[in-house]
C-alpha atoms as a PDB file:
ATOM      1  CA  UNK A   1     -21.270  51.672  72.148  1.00  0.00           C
ATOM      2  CA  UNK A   2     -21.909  48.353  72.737  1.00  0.00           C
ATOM      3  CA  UNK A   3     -21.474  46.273  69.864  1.00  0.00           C
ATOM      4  CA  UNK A   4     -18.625  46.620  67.551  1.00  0.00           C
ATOM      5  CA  UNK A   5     -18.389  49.271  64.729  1.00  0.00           C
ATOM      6  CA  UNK A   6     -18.616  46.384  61.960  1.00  0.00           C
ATOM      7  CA  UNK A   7     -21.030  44.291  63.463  1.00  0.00           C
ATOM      8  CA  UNK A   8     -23.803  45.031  60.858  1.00  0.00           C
ATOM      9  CA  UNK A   9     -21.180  43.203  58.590  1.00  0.00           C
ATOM     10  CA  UNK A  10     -20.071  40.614  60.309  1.00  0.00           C
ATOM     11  CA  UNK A  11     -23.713  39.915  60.723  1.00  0.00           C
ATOM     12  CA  UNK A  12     -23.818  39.487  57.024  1.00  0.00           C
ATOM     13  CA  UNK A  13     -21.061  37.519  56.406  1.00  0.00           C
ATOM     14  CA  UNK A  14     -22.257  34.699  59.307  1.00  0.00           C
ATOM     15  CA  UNK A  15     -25.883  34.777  57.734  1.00  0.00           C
ATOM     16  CA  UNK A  16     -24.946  34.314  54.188  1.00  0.00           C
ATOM     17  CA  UNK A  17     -22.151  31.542  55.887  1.00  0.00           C
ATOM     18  CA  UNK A  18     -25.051  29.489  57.380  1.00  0.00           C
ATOM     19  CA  UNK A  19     -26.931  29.566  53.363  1.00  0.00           C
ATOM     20  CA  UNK A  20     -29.940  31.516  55.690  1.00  0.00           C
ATOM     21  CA  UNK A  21     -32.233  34.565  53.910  1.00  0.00           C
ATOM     22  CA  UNK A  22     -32.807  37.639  55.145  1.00  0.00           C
ATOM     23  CA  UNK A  23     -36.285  36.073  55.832  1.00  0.00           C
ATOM     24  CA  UNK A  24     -35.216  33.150  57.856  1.00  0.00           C
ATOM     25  CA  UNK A  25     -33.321  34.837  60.081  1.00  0.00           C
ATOM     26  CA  UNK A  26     -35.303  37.711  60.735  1.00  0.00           C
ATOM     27  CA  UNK A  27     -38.310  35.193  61.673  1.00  0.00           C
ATOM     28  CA  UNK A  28     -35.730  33.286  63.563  1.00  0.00           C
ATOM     29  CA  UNK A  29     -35.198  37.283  65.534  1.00  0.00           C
ATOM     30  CA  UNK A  30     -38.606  37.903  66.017  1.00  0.00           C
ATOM     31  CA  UNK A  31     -38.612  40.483  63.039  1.00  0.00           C
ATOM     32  CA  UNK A  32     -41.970  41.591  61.543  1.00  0.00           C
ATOM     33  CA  UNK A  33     -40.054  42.010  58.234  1.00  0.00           C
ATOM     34  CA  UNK A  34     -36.926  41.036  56.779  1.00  0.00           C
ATOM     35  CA  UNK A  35     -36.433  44.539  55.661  1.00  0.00           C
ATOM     36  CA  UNK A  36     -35.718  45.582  59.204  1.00  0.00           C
ATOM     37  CA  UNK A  37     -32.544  42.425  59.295  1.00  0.00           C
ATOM     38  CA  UNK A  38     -31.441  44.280  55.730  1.00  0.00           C
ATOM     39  CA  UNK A  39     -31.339  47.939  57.240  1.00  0.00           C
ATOM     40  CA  UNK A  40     -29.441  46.564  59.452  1.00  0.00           C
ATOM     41  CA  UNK A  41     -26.828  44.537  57.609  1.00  0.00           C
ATOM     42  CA  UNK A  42     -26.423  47.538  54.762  1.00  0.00           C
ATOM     43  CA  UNK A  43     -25.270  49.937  57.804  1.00  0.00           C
ATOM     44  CA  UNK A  44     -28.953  52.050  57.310  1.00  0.00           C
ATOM     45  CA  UNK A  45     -29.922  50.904  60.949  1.00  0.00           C
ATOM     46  CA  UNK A  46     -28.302  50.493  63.926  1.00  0.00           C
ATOM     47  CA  UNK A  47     -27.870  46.546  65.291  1.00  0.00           C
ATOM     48  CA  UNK A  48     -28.437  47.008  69.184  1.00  0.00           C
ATOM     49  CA  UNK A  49     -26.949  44.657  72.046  1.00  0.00           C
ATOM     50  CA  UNK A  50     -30.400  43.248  72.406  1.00  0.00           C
ATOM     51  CA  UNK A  51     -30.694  42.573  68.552  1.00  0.00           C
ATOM     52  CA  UNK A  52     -26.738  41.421  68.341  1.00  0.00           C
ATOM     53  CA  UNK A  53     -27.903  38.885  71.311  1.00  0.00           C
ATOM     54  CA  UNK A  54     -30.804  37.673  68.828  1.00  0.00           C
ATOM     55  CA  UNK A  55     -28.540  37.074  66.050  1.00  0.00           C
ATOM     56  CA  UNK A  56     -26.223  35.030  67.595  1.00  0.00           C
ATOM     57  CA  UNK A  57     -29.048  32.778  69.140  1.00  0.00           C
ATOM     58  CA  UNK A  58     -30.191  32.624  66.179  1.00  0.00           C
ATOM     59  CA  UNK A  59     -26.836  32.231  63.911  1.00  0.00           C
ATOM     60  CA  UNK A  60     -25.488  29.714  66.723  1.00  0.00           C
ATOM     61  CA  UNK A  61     -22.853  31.900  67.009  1.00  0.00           C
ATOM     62  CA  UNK A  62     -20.680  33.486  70.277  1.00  0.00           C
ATOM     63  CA  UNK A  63     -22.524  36.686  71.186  1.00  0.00           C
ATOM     64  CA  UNK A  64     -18.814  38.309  71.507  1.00  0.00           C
ATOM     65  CA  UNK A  65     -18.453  38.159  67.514  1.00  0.00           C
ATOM     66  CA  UNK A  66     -20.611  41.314  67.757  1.00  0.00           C
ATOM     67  CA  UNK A  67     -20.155  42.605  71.118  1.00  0.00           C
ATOM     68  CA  UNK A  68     -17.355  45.334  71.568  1.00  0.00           C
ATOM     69  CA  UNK A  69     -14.179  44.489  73.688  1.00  0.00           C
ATOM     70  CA  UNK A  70     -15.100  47.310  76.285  1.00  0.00           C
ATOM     71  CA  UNK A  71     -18.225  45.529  76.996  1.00  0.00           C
ATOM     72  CA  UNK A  72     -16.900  42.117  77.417  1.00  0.00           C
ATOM     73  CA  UNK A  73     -14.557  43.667  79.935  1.00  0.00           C
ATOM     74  CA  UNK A  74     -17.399  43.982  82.288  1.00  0.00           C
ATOM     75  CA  UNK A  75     -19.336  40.460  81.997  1.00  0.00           C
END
């Protein structure tokens, strides 16, 4: 696994920090809808390493918030 167990909440928690919809940010990722950015942050889809990169772009965040500590110990 790539990203970290709890990254769908995390995710959550630095979205609603920044005052940012579901909406915004999932435009902000590229997402067709912001019901894709929801299954995500409820734990009903998974958030990938290519997704977790999006969000953090997009969050202005460090990528490692969601990124699992046996993947950092490779980059």
């Amino acid at each position: 696994m790539f990203v970290k167990p709890n990254a769908f909440k995390i995710l959550r928690k630095e979205r609603m920090e920044k005052r940012m919809t579901q909406r915004e940010l999932a435009e902000l990722m590229g997402f067709n809808s912001p019901q894709r950015l929801a299954n995500i942050e409820y734990g009903h889809g998974k958030l990938s390493l290519e997704n977790a990169l999006l969000a953090a772009k997009a969050l202005n965040v460090s990528s490692s918030l969601f990124i699992s500590e046996k993947v950092k110990q490779y980059v």
